[in-house]
N, C-alpha and C. Protein backbone atom coordinates (compact mmCIF):
# COMPACT_ATOMS: atom_id res chain seq x y z
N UNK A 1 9.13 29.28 28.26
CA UNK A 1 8.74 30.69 28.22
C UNK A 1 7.33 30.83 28.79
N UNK A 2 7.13 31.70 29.80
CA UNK A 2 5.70 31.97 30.47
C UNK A 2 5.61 33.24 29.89
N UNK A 3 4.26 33.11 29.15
CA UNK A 3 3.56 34.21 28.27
C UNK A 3 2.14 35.00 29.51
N UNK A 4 2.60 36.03 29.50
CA UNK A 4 1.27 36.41 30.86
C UNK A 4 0.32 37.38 29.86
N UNK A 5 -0.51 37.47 29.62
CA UNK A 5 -1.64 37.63 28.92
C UNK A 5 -2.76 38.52 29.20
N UNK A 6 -3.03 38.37 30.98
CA UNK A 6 -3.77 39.10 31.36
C UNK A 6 -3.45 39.40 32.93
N UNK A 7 -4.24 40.55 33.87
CA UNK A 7 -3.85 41.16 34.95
C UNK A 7 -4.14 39.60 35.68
N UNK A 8 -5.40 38.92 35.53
CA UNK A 8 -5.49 37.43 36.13
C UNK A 8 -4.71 36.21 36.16
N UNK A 9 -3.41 36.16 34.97
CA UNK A 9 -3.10 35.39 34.81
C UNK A 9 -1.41 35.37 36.08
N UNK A 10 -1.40 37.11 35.91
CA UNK A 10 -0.22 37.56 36.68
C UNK A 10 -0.43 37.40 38.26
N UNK A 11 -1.72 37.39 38.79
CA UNK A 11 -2.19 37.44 40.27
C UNK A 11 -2.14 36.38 40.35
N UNK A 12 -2.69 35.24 39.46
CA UNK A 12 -2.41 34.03 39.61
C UNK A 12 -0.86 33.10 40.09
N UNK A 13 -0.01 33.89 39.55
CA UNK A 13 0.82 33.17 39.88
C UNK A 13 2.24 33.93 40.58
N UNK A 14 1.32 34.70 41.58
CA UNK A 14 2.01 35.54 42.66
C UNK A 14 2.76 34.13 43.52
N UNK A 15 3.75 33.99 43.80
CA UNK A 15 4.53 33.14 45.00
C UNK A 15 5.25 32.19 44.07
N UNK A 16 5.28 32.14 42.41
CA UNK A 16 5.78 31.25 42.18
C UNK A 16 7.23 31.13 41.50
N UNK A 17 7.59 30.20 41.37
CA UNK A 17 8.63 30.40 40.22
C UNK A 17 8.52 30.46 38.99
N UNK A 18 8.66 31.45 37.97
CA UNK A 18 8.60 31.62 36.74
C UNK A 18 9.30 30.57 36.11
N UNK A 19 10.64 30.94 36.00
CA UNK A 19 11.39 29.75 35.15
C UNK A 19 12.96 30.22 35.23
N UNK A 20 13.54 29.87 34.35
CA UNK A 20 14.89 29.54 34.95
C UNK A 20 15.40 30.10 32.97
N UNK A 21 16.88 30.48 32.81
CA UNK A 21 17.22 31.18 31.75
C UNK A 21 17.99 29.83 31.50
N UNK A 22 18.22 29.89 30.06
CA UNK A 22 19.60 29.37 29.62
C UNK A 22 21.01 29.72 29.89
N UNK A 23 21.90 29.38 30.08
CA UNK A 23 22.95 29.57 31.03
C UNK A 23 24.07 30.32 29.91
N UNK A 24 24.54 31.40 30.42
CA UNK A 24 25.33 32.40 29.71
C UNK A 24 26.74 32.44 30.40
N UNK A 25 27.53 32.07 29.52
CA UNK A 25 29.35 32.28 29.97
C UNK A 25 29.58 33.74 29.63
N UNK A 26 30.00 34.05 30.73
CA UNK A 26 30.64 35.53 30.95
C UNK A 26 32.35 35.81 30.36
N UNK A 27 32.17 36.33 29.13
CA UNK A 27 33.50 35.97 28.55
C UNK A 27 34.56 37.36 28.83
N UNK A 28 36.16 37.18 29.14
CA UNK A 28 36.29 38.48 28.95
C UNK A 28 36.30 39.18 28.48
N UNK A 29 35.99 39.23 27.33
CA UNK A 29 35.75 40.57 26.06
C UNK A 29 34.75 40.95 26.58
N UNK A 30 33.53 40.53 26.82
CA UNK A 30 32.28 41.08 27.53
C UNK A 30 32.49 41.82 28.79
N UNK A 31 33.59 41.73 29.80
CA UNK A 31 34.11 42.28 31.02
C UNK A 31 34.33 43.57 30.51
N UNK A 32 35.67 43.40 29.43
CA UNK A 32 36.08 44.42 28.78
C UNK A 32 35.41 45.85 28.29
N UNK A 33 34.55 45.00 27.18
CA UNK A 33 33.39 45.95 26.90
C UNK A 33 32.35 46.41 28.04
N UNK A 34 32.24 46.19 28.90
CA UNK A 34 31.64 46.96 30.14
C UNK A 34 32.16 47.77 31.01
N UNK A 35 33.76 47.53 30.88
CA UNK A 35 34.56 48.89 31.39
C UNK A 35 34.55 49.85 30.62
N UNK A 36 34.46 49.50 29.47
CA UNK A 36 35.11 50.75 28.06
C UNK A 36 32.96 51.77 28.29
N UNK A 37 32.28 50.54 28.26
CA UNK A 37 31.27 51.32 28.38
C UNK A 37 30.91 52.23 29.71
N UNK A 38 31.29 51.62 30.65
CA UNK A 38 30.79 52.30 31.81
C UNK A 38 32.22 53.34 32.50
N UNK A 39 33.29 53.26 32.36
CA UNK A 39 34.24 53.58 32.88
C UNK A 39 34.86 52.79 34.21
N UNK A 40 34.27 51.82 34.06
CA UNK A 40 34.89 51.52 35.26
C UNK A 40 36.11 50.09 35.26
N UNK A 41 37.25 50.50 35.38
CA UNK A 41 38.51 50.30 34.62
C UNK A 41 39.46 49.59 35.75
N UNK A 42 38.90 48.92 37.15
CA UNK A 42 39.72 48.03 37.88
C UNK A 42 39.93 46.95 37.66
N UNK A 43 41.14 47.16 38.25
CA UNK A 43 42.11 45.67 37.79
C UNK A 43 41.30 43.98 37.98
N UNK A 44 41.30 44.51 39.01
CA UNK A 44 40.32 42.71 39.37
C UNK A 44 39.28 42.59 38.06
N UNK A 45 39.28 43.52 37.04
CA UNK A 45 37.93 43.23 36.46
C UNK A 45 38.48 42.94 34.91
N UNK A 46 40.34 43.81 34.68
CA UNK A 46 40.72 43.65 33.60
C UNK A 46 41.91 42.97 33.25
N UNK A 47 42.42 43.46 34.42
CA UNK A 47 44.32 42.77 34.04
C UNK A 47 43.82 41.22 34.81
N UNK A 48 44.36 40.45 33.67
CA UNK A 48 44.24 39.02 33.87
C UNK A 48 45.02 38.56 34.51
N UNK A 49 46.42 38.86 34.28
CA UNK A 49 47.95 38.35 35.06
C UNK A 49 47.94 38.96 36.60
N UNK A 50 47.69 40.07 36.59
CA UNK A 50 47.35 40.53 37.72
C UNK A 50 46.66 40.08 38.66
N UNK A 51 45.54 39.87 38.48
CA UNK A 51 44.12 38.74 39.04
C UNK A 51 44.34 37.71 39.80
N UNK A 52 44.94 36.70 38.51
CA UNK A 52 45.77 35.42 38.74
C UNK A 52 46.63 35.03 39.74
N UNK A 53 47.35 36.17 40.22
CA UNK A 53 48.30 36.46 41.25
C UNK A 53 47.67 37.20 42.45
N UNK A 54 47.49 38.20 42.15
CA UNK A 54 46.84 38.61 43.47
C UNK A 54 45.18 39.22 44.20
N UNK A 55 44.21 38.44 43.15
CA UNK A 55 43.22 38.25 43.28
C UNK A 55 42.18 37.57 44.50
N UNK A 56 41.76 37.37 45.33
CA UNK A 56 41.35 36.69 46.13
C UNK A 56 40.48 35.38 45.31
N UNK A 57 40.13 35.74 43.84
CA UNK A 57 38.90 34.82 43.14
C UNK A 57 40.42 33.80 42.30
N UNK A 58 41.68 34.25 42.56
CA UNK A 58 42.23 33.56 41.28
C UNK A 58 42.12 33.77 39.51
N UNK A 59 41.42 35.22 39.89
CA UNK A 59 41.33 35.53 38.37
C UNK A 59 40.60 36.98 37.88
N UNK A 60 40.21 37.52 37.14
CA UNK A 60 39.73 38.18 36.80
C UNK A 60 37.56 38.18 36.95
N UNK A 61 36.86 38.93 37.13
CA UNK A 61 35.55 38.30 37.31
C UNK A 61 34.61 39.87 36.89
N UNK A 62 33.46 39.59 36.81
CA UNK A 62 32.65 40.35 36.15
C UNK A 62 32.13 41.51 37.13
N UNK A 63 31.95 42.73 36.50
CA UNK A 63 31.44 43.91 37.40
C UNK A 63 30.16 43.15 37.99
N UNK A 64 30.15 43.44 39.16
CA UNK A 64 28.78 43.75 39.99
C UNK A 64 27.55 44.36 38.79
N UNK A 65 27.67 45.19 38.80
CA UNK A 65 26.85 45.93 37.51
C UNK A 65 26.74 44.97 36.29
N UNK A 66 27.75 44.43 36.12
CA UNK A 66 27.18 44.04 34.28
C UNK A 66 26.46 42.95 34.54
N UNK A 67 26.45 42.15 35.68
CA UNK A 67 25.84 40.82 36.19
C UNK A 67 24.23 41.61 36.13
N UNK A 68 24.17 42.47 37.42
CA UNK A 68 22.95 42.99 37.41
C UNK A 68 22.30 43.70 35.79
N UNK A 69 23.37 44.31 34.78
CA UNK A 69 22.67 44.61 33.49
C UNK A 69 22.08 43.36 32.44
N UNK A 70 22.46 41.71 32.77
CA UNK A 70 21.84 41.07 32.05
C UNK A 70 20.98 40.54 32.10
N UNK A 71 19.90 41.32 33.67
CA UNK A 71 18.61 40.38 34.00
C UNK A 71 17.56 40.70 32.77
N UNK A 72 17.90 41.84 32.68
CA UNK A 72 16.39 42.08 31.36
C UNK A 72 17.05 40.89 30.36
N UNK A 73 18.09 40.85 29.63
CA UNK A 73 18.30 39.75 28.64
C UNK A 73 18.00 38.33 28.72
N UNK A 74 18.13 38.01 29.96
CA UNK A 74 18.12 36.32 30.34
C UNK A 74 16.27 36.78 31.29
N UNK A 75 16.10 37.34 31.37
CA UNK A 75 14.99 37.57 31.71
C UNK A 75 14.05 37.35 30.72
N UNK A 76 13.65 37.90 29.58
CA UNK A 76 13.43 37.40 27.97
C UNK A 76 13.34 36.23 28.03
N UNK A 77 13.91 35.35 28.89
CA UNK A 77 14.08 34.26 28.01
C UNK A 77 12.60 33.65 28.66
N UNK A 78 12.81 34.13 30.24
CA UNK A 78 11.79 33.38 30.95
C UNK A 78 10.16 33.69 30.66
N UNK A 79 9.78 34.92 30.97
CA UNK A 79 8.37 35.53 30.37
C UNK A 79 8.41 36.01 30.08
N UNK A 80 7.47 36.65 29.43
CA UNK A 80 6.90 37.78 28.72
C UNK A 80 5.29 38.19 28.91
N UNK A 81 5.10 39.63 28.73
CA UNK A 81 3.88 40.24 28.64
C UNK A 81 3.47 40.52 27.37
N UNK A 82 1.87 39.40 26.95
CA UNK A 82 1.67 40.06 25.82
C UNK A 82 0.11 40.84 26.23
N UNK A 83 -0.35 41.55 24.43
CA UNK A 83 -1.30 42.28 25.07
C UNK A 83 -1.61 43.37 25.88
N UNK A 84 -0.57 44.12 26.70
CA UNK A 84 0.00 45.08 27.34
C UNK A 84 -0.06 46.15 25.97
N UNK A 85 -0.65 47.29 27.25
CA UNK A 85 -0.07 48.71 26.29
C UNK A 85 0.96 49.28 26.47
N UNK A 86 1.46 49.32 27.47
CA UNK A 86 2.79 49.53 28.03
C UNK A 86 3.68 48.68 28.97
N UNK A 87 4.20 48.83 29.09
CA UNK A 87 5.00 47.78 30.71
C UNK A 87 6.87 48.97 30.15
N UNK A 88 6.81 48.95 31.82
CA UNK A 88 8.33 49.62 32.21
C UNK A 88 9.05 48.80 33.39
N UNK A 89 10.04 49.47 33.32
CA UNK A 89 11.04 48.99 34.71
C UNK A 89 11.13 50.02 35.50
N UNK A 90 10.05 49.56 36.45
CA UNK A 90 10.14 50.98 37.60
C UNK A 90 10.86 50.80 38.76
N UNK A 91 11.82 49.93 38.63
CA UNK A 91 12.83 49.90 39.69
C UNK A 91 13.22 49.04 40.50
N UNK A 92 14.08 49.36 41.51
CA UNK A 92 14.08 48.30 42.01
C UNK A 92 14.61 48.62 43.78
N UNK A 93 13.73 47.60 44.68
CA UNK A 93 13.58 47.46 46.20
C UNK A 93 14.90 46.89 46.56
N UNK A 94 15.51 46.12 46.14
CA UNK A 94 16.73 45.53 46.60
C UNK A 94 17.99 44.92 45.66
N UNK A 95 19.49 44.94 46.04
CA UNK A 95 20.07 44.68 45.08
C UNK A 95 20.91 44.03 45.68
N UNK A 96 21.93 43.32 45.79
CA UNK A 96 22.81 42.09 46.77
C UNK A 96 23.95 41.75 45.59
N UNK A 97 24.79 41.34 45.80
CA UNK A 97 25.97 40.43 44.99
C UNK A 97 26.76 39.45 46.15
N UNK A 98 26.09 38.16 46.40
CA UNK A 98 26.68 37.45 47.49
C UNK A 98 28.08 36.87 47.10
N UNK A 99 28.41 36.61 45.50
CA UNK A 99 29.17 36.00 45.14
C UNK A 99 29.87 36.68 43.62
N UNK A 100 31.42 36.25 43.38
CA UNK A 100 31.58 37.21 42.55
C UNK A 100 31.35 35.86 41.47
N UNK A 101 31.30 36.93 39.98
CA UNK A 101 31.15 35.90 38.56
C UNK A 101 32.39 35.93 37.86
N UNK A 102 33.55 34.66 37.78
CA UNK A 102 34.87 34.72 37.09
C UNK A 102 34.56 34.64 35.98
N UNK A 103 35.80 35.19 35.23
CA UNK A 103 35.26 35.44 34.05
C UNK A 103 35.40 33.86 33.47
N UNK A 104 34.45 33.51 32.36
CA UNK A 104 34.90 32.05 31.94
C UNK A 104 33.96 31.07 32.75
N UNK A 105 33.62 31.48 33.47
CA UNK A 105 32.11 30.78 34.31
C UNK A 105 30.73 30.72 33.87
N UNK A 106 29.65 30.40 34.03
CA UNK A 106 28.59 30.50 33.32
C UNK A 106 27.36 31.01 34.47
N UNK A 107 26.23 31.70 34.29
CA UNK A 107 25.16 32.11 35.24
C UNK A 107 24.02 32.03 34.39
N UNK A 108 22.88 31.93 35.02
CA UNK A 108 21.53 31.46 35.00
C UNK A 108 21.02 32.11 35.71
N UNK A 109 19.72 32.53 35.36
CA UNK A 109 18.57 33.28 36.07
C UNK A 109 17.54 32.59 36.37
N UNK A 110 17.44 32.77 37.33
CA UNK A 110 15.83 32.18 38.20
C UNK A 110 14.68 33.10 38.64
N UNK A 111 13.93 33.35 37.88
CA UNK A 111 12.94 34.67 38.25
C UNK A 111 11.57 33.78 38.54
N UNK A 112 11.13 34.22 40.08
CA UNK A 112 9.91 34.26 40.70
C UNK A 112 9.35 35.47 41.33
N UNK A 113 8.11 35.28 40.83
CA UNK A 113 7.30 36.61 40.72
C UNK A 113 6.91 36.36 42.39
N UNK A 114 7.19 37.28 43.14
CA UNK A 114 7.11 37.52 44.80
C UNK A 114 6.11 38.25 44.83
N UNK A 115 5.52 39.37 43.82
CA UNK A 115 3.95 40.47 44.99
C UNK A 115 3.66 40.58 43.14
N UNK A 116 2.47 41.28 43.42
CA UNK A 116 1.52 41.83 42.33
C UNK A 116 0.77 42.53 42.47
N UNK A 117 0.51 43.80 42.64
CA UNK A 117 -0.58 44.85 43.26
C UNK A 117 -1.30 45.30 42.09
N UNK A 118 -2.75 44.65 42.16
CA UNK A 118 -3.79 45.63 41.51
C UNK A 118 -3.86 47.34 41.34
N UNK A 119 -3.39 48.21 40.51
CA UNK A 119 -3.30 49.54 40.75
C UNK A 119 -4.02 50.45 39.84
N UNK A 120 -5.14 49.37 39.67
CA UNK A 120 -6.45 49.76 38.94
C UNK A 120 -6.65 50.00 37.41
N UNK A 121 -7.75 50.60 36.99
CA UNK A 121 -7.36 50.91 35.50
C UNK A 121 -6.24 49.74 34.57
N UNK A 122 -6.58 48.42 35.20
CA UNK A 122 -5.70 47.23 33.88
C UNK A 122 -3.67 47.55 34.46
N UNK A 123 -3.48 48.38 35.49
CA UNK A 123 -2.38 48.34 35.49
C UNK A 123 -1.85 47.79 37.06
N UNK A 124 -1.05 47.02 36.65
CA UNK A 124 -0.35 46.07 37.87
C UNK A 124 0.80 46.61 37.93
N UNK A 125 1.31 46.69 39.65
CA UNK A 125 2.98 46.87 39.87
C UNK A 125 3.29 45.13 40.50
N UNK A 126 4.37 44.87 39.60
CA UNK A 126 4.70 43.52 39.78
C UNK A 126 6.41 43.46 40.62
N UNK A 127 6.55 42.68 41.61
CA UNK A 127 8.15 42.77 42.06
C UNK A 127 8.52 40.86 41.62
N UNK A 128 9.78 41.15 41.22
CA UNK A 128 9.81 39.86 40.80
C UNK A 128 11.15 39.60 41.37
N UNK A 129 11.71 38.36 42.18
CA UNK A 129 12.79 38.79 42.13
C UNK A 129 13.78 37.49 41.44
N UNK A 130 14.93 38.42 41.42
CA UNK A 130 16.04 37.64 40.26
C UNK A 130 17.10 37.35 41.23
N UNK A 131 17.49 35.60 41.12
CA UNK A 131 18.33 35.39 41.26
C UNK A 131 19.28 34.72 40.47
N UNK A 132 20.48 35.29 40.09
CA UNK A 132 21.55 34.78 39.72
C UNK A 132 22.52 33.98 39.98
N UNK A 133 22.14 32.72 39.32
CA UNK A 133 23.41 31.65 40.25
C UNK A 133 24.87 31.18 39.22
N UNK A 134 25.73 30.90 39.82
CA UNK A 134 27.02 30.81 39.00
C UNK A 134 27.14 29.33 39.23
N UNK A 135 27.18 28.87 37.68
CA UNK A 135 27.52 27.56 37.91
C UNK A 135 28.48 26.48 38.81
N UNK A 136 28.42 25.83 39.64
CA UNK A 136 29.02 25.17 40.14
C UNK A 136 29.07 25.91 41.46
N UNK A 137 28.20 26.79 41.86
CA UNK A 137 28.67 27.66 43.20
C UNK A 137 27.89 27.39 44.13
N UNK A 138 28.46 27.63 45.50
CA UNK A 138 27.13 27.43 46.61
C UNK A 138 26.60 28.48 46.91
N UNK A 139 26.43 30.21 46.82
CA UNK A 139 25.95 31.21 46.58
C UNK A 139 25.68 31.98 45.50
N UNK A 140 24.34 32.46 45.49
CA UNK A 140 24.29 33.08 44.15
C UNK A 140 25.25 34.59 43.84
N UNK A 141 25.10 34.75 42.91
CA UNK A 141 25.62 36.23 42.50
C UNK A 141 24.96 37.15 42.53
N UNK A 142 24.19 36.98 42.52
CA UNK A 142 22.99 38.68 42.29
C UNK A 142 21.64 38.12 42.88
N UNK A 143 20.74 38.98 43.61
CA UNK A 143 19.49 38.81 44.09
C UNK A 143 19.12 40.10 44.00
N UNK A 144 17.83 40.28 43.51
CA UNK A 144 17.42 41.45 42.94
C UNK A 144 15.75 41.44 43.20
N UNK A 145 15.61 42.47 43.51
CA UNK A 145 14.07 42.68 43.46
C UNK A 145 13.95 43.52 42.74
N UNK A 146 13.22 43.39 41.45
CA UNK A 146 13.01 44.32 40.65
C UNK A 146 11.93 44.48 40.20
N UNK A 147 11.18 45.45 40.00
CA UNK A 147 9.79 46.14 40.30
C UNK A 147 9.46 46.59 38.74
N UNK A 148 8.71 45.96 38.00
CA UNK A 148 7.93 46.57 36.81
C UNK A 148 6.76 46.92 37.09
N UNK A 149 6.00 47.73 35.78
CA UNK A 149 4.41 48.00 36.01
C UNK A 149 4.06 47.63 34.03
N UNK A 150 2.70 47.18 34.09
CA UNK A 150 2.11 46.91 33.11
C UNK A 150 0.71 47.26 32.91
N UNK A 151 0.59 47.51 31.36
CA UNK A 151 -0.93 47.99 31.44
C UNK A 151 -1.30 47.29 30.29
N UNK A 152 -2.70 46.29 30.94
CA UNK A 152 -3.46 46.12 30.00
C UNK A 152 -4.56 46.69 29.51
């Protein structure tokens, strides 16, 4: 876990790699529950028998979206801001899915902090970006640039 502490400690370690998550199996009940939450109710994502047969992955595999909704969680794992009066998620510059996630597979996050802009007054815009790799794969699943701000 990288604990960032101050606006110096974050400039400091502009270009690097943060750290890497503990590795999370994408189960299908979790698929499930992300259709029921979001509405989005295709087959490749629910009917299993279906998948199996006429799937291009051989199976059923995880929304695009719910991959990209677990960077804040496995993100946690890697740093944190303490000391901050605020910090948000102000967005994000880029979003990619090179590879899909079957369900029953496992992914890991790799977050390196890429820019850090001084924006005065103790508050930094930080882009960090996230990549998601699926175990055993030769492309990742998700690459993300995602843009917070913090105030110390």
């Amino acid at each position: 876990m990288r604990v960032f502490t101050s606006a110096e400690e974050i400039l400091a370690a502009v270009g690097t790699e943060i750290g890497k998550s503990e590795w999370l199996t994408i189960s299908q009940e979790r698929v499930n529950q992300f259709a029921e939450a979001t509405g989005d109710h295709q087959w490749i994502h629910l009917d299993v028998d279906r998948a199996k047969k006429e799937s291009p992955y051989g199976g059923t595999i995880a929304h695009g979206f719910l991959t990209l909704s677990l960077v804040p969680f496995l993100s946690a794992q890697i740093y944190k801001f303490e000391g901050v009066k605020m910090g948000i998620n102000y967005g994000s510059n880029k979003v990619r899915f090179p590879s899909p996630v079957l369900v029953g597979s496992a992914i890991q996050l790799t977050s390196t902090l890429s820019e850090a802009t001084d924006l005065g007054d103790g508050a930094l815009q930080n882009t960090f970006t996230q990549t998601i790799a699926v175990e055993g794969g030769s492309k990742p699943a998700l690459v993300l640039e995602m843009v917070t701000r913090v105030i110390f």
